[in-house]
C-alpha atoms as a PDB file:
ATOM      1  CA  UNK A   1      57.261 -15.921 -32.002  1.00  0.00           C
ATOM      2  CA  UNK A   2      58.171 -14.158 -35.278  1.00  0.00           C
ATOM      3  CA  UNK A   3      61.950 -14.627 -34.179  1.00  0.00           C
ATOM      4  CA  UNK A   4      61.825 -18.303 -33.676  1.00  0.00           C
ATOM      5  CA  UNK A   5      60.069 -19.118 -36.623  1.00  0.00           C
ATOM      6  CA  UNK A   6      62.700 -16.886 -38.973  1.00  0.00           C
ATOM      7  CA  UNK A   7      65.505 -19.235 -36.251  1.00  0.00           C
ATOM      8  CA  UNK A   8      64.141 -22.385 -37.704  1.00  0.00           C
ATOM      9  CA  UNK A   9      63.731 -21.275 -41.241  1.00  0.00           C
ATOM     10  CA  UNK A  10      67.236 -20.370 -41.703  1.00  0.00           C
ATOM     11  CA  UNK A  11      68.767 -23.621 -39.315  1.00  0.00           C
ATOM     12  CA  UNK A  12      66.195 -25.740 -42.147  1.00  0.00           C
ATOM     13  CA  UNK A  13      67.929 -23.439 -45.089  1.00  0.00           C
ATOM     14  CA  UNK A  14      71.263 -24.126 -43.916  1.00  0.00           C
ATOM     15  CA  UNK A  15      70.882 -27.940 -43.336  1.00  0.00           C
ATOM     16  CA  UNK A  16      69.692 -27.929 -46.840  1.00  0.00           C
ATOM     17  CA  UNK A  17      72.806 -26.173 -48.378  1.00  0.00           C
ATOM     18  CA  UNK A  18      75.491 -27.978 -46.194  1.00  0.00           C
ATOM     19  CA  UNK A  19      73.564 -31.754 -46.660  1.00  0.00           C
ATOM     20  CA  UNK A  20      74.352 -30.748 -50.708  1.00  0.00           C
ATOM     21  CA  UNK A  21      78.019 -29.464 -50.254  1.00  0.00           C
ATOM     22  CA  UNK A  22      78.617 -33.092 -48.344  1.00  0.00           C
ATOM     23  CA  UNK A  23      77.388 -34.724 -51.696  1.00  0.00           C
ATOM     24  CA  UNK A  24      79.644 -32.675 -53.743  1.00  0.00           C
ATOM     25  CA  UNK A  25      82.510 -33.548 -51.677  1.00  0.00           C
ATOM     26  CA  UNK A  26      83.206 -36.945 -53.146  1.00  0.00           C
ATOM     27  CA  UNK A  27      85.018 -36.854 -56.906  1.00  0.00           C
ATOM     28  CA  UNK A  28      83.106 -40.221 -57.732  1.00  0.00           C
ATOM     29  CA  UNK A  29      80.223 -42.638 -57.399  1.00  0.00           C
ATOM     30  CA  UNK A  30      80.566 -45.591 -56.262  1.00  0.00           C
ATOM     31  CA  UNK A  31      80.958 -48.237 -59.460  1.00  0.00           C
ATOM     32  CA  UNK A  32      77.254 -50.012 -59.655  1.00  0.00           C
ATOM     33  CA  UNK A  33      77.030 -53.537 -61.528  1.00  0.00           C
ATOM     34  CA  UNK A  34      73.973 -53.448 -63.727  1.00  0.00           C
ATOM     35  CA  UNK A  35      73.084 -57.011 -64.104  1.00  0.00           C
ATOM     36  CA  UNK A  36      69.364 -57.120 -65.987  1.00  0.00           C
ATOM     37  CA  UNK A  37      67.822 -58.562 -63.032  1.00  0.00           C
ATOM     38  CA  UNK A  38      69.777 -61.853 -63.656  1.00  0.00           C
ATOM     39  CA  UNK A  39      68.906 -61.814 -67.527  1.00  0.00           C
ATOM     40  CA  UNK A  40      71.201 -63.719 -69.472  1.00  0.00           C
ATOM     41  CA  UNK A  41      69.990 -62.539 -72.996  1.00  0.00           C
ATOM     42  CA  UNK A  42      70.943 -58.407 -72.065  1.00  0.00           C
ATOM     43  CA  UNK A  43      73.925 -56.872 -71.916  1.00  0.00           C
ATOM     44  CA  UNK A  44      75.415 -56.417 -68.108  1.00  0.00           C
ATOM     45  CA  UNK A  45      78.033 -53.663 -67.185  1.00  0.00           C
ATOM     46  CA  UNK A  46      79.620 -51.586 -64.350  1.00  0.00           C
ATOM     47  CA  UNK A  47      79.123 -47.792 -63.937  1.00  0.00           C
ATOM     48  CA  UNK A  48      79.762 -44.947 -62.216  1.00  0.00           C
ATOM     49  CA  UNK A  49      80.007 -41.104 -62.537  1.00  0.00           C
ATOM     50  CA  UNK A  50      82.497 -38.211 -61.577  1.00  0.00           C
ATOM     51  CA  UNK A  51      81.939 -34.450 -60.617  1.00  0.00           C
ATOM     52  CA  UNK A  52      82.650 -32.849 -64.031  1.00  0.00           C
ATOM     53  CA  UNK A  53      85.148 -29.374 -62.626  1.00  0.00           C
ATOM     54  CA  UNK A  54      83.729 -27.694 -65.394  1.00  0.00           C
ATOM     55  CA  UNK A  55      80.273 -27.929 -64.288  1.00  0.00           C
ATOM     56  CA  UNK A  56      80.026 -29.040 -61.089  1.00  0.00           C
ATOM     57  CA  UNK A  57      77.914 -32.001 -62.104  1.00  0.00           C
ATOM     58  CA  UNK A  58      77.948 -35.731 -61.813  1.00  0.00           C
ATOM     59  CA  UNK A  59      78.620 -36.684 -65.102  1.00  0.00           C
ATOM     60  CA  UNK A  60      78.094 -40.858 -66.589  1.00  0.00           C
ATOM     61  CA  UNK A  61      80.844 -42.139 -67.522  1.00  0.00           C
ATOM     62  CA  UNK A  62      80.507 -44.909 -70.674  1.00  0.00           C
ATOM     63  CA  UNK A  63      79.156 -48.378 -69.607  1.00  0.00           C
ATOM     64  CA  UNK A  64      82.150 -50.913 -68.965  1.00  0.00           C
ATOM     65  CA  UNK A  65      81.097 -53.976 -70.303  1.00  0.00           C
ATOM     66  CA  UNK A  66      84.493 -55.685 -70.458  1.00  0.00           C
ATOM     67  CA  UNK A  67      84.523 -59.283 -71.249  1.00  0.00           C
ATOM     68  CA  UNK A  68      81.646 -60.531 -68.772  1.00  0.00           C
ATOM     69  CA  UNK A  69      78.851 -60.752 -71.693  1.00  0.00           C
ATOM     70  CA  UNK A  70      80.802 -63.321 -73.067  1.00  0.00           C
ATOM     71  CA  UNK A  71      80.101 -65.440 -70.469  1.00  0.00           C
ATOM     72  CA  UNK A  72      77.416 -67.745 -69.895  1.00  0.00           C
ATOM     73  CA  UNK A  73      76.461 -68.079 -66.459  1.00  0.00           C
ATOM     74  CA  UNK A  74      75.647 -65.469 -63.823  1.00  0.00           C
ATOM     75  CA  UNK A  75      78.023 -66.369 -61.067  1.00  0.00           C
ATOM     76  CA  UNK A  76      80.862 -66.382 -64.217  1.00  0.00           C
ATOM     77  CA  UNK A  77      79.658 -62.798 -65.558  1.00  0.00           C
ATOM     78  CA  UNK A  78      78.949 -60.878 -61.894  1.00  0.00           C
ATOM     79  CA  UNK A  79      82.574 -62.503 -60.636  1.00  0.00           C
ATOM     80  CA  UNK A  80      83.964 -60.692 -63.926  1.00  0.00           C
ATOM     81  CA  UNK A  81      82.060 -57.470 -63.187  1.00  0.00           C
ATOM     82  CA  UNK A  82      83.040 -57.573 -59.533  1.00  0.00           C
ATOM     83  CA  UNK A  83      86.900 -57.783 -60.424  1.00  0.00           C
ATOM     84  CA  UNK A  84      85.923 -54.632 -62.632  1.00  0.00           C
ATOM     85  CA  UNK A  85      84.307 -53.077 -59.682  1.00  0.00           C
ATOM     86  CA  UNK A  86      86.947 -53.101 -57.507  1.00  0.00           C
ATOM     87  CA  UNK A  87      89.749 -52.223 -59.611  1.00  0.00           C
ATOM     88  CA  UNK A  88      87.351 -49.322 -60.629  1.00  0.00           C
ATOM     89  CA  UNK A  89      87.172 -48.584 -56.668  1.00  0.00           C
ATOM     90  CA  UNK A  90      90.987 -48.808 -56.073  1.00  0.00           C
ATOM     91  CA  UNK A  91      91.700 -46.845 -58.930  1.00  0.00           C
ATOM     92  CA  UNK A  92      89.350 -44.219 -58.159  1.00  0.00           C
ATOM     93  CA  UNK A  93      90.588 -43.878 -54.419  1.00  0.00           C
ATOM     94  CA  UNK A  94      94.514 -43.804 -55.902  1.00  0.00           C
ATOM     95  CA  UNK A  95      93.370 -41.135 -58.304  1.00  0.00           C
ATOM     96  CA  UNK A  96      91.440 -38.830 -55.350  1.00  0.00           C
ATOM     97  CA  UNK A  97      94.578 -39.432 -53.114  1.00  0.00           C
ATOM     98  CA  UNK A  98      96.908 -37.876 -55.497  1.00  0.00           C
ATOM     99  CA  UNK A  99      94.403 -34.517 -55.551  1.00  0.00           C
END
Protein backbone atom coordinates (compact mmCIF):
# COMPACT_ATOMS: atom_id res chain seq x y z
CA UNK A 1 0.00 0.00 0.00
CA UNK A 2 2.97 2.22 0.98
CA UNK A 3 4.14 1.86 -2.78
CA UNK A 4 1.00 3.05 -4.36
CA UNK A 5 0.46 5.84 -2.27
CA UNK A 6 4.35 7.21 -2.85
CA UNK A 7 3.00 6.16 -7.08
CA UNK A 8 0.30 8.71 -6.76
CA UNK A 9 2.17 11.30 -4.84
CA UNK A 10 4.82 11.69 -7.31
CA UNK A 11 2.22 11.20 -10.72
CA UNK A 12 0.19 14.38 -8.51
CA UNK A 13 3.89 16.15 -8.11
CA UNK A 14 4.64 15.78 -11.61
CA UNK A 15 1.23 16.93 -13.05
CA UNK A 16 1.82 19.91 -10.92
CA UNK A 17 5.31 20.82 -12.37
CA UNK A 18 4.51 19.99 -16.10
CA UNK A 19 0.69 21.88 -15.87
CA UNK A 20 3.26 25.11 -14.85
CA UNK A 21 5.99 24.53 -17.60
CA UNK A 22 2.77 24.53 -20.21
CA UNK A 23 1.98 28.10 -18.78
CA UNK A 24 5.45 29.25 -19.22
CA UNK A 25 5.51 28.12 -22.68
CA UNK A 26 3.67 31.02 -24.22
CA UNK A 27 5.93 34.51 -24.54
CA UNK A 28 2.58 36.55 -24.05
CA UNK A 29 -0.92 37.02 -22.69
CA UNK A 30 -3.47 37.37 -24.56
CA UNK A 31 -4.28 41.44 -24.99
CA UNK A 32 -7.51 42.00 -22.50
CA UNK A 33 -9.78 45.22 -23.18
CA UNK A 34 -10.52 46.80 -19.84
CA UNK A 35 -13.67 48.63 -20.43
CA UNK A 36 -15.01 49.94 -16.71
CA UNK A 37 -17.93 47.80 -16.92
CA UNK A 38 -19.34 50.04 -19.75
CA UNK A 39 -18.44 53.36 -17.78
CA UNK A 40 -18.13 56.19 -19.91
CA UNK A 41 -16.62 58.66 -17.28
CA UNK A 42 -13.18 56.08 -16.68
CA UNK A 43 -10.49 55.59 -18.64
CA UNK A 44 -10.66 52.17 -20.92
CA UNK A 45 -7.46 50.40 -22.31
CA UNK A 46 -5.97 47.13 -23.69
CA UNK A 47 -3.35 45.01 -21.83
CA UNK A 48 -1.36 42.28 -21.74
CA UNK A 49 1.92 40.87 -20.25
CA UNK A 50 5.16 38.99 -21.48
CA UNK A 51 7.53 36.39 -19.75
CA UNK A 52 10.31 38.78 -18.62
CA UNK A 53 13.86 36.25 -19.76
CA UNK A 54 15.40 37.80 -16.98
CA UNK A 55 13.09 36.54 -14.47
CA UNK A 56 11.00 34.18 -15.73
CA UNK A 57 7.92 36.17 -14.83
CA UNK A 58 4.89 37.59 -16.50
CA UNK A 59 5.59 41.01 -16.43
CA UNK A 60 2.51 44.14 -17.24
CA UNK A 61 3.21 45.84 -19.83
CA UNK A 62 1.91 49.85 -19.70
CA UNK A 63 -1.89 50.31 -20.31
CA UNK A 64 -2.59 51.20 -24.12
CA UNK A 65 -5.10 53.65 -24.07
CA UNK A 66 -4.67 54.92 -27.63
CA UNK A 67 -7.24 57.24 -28.90
CA UNK A 68 -10.53 55.29 -27.74
CA UNK A 69 -11.14 57.67 -24.52
CA UNK A 70 -11.72 60.25 -26.82
CA UNK A 71 -14.63 58.82 -27.92
CA UNK A 72 -18.02 59.05 -26.76
CA UNK A 73 -19.93 56.05 -27.16
CA UNK A 74 -19.16 52.45 -26.21
CA UNK A 75 -19.60 50.67 -29.48
CA UNK A 76 -17.10 53.78 -30.92
CA UNK A 77 -14.42 53.23 -27.99
CA UNK A 78 -14.50 49.04 -27.74
CA UNK A 79 -14.37 49.05 -31.91
CA UNK A 80 -11.11 51.31 -31.31
CA UNK A 81 -9.78 49.00 -28.58
CA UNK A 82 -10.60 45.92 -30.61
CA UNK A 83 -8.50 47.22 -33.71
CA UNK A 84 -5.75 47.66 -30.88
CA UNK A 85 -6.34 44.17 -29.78
CA UNK A 86 -5.75 42.54 -32.73
CA UNK A 87 -2.92 44.32 -34.10
CA UNK A 88 -1.50 43.66 -30.53
CA UNK A 89 -2.34 39.80 -31.32
CA UNK A 90 -0.78 39.79 -34.86
CA UNK A 91 2.10 41.52 -33.75
CA UNK A 92 2.73 39.40 -30.90
CA UNK A 93 2.36 36.06 -32.99
CA UNK A 94 4.92 37.78 -35.85
CA UNK A 95 7.26 38.59 -33.01
CA UNK A 96 7.11 34.72 -31.34
CA UNK A 97 7.47 33.35 -34.97
CA UNK A 98 10.69 35.02 -35.57
CA UNK A 99 12.10 33.29 -32.02
Amino acid sequence: MSNLNKFLTFECQNEHVFEHDLLLKENYSIPKIYNAKGDLNKRWYVYFSYLNPETGKRQRVKNIYGIANTYKTKEDRLSVLTLYRKKLDQSQKLWSDKN
